[in-house]
N, C-alpha and C. Protein backbone atom coordinates (compact mmCIF):
# COMPACT_ATOMS: atom_id res chain seq x y z
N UNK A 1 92.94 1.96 34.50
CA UNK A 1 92.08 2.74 35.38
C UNK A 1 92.82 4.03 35.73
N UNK A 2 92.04 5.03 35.78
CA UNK A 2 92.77 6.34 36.23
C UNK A 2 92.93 6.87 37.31
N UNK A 3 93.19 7.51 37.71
CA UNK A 3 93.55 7.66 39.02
C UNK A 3 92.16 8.37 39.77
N UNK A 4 91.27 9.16 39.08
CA UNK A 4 90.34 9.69 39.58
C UNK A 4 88.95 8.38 39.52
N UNK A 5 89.31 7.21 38.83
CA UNK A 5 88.23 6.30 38.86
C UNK A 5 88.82 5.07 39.69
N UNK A 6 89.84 5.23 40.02
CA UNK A 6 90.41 5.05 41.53
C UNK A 6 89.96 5.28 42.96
N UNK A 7 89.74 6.79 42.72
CA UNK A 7 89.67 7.07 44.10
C UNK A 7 87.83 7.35 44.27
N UNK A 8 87.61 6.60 42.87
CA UNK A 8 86.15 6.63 42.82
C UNK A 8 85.45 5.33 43.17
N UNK A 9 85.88 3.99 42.94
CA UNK A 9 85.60 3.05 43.24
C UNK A 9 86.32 3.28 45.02
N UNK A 10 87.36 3.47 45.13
CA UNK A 10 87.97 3.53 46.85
C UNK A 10 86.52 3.89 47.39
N UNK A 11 86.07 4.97 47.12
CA UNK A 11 85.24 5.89 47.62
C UNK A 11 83.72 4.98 48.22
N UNK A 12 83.36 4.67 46.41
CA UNK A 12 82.46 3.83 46.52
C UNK A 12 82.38 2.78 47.86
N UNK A 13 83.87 1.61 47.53
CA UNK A 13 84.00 0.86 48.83
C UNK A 13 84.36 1.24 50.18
N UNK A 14 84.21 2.36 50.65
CA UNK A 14 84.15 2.74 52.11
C UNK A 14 83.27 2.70 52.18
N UNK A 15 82.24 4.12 51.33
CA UNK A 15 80.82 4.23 51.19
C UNK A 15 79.60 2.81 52.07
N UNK A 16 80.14 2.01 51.01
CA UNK A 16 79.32 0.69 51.03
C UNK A 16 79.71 0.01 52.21
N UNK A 17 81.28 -0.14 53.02
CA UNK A 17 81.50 -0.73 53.72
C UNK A 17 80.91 -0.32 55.08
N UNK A 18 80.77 1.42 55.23
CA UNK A 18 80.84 2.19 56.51
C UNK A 18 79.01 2.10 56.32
N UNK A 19 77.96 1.33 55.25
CA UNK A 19 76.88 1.92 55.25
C UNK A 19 76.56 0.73 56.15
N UNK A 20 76.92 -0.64 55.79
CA UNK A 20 76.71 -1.64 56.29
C UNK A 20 77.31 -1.99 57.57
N UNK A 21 78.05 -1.07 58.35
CA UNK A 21 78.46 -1.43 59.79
C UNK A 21 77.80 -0.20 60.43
N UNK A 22 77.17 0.74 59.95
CA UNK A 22 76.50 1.77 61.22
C UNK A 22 75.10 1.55 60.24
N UNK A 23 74.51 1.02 59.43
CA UNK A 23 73.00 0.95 59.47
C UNK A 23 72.21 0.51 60.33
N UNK A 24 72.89 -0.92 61.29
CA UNK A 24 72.15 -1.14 61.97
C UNK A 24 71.50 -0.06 63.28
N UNK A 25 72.95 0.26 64.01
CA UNK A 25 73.04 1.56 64.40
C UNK A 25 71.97 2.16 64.47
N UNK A 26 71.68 2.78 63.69
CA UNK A 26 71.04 3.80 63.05
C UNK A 26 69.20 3.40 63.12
N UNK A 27 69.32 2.29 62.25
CA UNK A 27 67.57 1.79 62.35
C UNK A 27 67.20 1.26 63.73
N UNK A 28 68.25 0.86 64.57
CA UNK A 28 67.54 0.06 65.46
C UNK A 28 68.86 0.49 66.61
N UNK A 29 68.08 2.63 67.21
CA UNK A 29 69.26 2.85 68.77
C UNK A 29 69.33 2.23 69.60
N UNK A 30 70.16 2.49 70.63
CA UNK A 30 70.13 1.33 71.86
C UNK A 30 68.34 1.82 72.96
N UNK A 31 68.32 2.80 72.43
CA UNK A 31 67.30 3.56 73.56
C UNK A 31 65.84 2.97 73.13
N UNK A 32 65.63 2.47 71.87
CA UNK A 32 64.60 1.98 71.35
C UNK A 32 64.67 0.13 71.47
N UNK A 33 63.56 -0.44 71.13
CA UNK A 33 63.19 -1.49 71.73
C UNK A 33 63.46 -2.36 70.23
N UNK A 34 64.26 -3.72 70.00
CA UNK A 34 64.03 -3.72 68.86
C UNK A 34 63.32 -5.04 68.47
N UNK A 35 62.63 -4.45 67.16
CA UNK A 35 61.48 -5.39 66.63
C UNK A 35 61.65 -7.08 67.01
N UNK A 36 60.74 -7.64 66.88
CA UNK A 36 60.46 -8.95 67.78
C UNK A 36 61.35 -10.15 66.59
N UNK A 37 60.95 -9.66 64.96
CA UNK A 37 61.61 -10.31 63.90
C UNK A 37 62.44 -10.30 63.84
N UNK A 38 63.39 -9.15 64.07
CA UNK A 38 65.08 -8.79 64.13
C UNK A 38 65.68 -9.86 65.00
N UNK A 39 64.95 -9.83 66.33
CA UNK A 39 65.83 -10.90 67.59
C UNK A 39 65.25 -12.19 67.17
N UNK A 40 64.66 -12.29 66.54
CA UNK A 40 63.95 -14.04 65.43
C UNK A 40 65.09 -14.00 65.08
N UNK A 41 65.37 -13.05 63.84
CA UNK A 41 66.77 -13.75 62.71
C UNK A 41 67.87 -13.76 63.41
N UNK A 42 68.26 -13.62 64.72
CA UNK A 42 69.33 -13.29 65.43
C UNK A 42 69.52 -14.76 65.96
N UNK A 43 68.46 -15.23 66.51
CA UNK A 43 69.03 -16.45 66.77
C UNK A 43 68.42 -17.58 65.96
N UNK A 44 68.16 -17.53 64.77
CA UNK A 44 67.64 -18.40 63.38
C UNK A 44 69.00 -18.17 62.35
N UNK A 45 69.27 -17.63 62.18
CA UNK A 45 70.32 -17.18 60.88
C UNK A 45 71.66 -17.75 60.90
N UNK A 46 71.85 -17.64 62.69
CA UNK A 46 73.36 -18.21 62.71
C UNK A 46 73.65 -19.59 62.12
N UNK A 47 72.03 -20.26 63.12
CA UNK A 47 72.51 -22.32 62.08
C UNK A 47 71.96 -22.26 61.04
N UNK A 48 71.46 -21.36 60.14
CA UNK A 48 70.89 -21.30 59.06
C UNK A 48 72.09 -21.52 58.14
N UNK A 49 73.11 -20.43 58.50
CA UNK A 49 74.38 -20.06 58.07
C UNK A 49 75.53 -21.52 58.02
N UNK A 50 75.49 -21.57 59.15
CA UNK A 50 76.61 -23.03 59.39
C UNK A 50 75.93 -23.83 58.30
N UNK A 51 74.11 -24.55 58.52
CA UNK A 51 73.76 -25.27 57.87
C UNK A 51 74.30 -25.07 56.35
N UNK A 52 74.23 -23.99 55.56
CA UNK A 52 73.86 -24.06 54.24
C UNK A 52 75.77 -23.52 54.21
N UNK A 53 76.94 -23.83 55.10
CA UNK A 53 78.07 -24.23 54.61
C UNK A 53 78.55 -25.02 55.01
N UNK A 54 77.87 -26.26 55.60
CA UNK A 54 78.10 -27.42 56.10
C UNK A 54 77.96 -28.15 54.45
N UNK A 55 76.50 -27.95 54.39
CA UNK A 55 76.06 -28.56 52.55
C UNK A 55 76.63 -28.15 51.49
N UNK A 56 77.29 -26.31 51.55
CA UNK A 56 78.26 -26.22 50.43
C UNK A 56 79.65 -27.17 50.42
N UNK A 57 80.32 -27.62 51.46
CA UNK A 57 81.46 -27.80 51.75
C UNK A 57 81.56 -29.56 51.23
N UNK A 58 79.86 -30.08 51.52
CA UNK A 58 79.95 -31.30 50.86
C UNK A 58 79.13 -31.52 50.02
N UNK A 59 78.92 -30.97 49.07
CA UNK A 59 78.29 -31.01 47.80
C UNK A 59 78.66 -31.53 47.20
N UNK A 60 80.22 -31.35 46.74
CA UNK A 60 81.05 -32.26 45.82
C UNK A 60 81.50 -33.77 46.32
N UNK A 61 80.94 -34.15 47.47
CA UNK A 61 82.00 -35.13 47.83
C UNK A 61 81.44 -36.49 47.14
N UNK A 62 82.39 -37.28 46.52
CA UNK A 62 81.97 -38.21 45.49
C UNK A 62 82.24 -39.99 46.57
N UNK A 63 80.80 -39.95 47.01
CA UNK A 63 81.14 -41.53 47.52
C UNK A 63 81.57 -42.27 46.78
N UNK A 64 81.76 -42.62 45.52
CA UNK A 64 81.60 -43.54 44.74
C UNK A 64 83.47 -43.19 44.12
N UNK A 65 83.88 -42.27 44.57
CA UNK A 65 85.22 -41.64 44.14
C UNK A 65 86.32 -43.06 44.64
N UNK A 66 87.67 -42.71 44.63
CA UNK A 66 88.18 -43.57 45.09
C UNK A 66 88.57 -43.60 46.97
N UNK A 67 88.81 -42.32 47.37
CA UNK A 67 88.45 -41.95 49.19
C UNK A 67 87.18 -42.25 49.60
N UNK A 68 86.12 -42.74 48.91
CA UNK A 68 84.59 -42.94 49.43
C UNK A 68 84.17 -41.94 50.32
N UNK A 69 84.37 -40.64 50.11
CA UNK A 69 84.20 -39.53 51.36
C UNK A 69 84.95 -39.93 52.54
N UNK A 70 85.51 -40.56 52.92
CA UNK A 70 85.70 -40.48 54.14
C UNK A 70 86.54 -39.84 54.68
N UNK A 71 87.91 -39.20 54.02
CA UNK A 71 88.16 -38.03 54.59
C UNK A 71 87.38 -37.33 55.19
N UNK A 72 86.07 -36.91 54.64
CA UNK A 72 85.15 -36.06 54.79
C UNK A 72 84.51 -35.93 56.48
N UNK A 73 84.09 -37.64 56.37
CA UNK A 73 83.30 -38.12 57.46
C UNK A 73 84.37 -37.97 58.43
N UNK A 74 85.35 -38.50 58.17
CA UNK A 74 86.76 -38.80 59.58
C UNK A 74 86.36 -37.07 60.17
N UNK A 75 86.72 -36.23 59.37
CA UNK A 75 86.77 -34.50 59.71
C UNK A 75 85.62 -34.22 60.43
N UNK A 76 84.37 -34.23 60.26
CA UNK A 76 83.02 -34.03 60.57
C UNK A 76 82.94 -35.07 61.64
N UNK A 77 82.90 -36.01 62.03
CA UNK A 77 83.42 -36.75 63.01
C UNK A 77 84.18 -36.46 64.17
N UNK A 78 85.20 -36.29 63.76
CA UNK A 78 86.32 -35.34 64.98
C UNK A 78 85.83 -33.59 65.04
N UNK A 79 85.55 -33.17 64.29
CA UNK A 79 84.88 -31.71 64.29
C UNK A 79 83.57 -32.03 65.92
N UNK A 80 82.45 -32.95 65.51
CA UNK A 80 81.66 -32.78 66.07
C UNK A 80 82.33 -33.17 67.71
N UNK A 81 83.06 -34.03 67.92
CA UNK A 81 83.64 -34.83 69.17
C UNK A 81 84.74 -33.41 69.99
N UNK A 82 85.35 -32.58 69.10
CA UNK A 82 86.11 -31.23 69.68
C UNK A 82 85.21 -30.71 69.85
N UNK A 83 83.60 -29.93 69.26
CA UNK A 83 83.24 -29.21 69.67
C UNK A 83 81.83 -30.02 71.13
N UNK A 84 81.89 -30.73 71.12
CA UNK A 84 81.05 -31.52 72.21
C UNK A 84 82.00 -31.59 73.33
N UNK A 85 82.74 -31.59 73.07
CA UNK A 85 84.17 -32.05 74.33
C UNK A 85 85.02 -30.58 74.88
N UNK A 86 84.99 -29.58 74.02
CA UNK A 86 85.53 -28.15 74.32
C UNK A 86 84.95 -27.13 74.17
N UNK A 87 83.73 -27.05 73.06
CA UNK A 87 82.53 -26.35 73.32
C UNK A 87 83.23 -24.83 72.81
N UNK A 88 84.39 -25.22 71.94
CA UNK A 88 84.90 -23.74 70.94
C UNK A 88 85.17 -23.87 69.66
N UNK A 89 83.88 -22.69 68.76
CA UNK A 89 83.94 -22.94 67.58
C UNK A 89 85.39 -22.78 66.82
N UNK A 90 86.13 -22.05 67.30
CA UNK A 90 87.13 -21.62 66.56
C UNK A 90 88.07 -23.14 66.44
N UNK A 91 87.98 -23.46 67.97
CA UNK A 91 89.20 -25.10 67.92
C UNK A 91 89.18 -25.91 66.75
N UNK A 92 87.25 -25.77 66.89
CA UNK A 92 86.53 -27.15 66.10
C UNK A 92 87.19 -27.20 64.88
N UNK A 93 86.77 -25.65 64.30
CA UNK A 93 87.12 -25.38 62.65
C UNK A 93 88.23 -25.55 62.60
N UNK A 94 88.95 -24.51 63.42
CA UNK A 94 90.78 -25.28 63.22
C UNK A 94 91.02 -26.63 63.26
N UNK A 95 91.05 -27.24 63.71
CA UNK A 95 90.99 -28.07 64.21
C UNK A 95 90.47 -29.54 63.00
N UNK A 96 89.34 -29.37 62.42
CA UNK A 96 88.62 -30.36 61.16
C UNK A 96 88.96 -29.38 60.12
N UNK A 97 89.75 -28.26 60.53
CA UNK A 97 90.29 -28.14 58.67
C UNK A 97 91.63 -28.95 59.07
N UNK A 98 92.57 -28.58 59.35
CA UNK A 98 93.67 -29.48 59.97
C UNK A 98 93.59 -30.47 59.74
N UNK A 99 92.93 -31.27 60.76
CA UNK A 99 92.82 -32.97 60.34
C UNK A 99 92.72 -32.84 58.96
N UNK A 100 91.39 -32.19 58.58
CA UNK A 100 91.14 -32.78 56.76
C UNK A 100 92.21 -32.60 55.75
N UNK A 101 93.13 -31.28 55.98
CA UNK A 101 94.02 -31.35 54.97
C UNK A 101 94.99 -32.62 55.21
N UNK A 102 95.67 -32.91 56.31
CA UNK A 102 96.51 -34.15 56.62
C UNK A 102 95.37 -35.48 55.96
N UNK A 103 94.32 -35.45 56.08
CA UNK A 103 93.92 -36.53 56.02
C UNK A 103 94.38 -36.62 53.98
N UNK A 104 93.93 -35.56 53.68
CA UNK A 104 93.85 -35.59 52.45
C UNK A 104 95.39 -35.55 51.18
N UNK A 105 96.27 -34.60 52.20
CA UNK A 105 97.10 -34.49 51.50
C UNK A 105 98.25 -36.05 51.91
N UNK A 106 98.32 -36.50 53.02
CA UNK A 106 98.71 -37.36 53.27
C UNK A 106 98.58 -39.03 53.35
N UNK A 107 97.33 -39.41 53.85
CA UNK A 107 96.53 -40.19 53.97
C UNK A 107 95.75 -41.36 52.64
N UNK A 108 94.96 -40.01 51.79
CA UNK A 108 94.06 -40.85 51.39
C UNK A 108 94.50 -39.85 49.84
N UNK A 109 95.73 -40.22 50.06
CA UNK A 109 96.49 -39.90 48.51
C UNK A 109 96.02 -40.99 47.32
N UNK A 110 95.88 -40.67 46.41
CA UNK A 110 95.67 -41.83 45.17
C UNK A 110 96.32 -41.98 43.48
C-alpha cells in the first residue's frame, strides 16, 4: 500500500467514523422534538441486542458434548443471580465471563 492510499483509506475511516457519531446530531437537534419511532427503537433495540447475543454466544453449545453445556448454564445462572442481586451490567458480564473461563479452563477440562 502506498502511502497516499494510506492516508486515503485513514481518511475514508474518520470520514465514516465522524459521519456516524454527529449524524444523529444533525437529523434529530436538541431544539426539535424527536420522532415517536426513534424513542420506539430506543427502548426496543437495547434487549433486541442482548437477545440476539445471548443466542449468538450459545449457538454452539453441544448438550450432547462431553460438559453437557453446563459450563454454560452454571455462567448464565450466576450472571442472572449478580445482576438481580446488584443490578450492574458491567459486574454481571465481568463477572459470567470470569466464572465461565475458570469454569472452563479449569473445571470441566476433558
Amino acid at each position: 500500500m502506498t502511502d497516499l492510499q494510506a492516508c486515503i483509506t485513514i481518511g475514508v475511516c474518520v470520514l465514516g467514523t465522524m459521519l456516524t457519531r454527529f449524524l444523529p446530531f444533525i437529523l434529530f437537534p436538541e431544539n426539535k422534538e424527536t420522532p415517536e419511532f426513534i424513542r420506539y427503537l430506543g427502548t426496543v433495540l437495547p434487549y433486541a441486542v442482548i437477545g440476539l447475543l445471548v443466542i449468538y454466544c450459545l449457538k454452539d453449545v453441544n448438550v450432547f458434548g462431553s460438559s453437557h453445556g453446563l459450563p454454560e448454564l452454571i455462567a448464565i445462572v450466576f450472571i442472572v443471580f449478580i445482576h438481580r442481586w446488584k443490578k450492574n451490567v458491567l459486574l454481571s458480564i465481568a463477572g459470567g465471563t470470569l466464572l465461565y473461563m475458570v469454569l472452563v479452563q479449569y473445571i470441566f477440562v476433558w
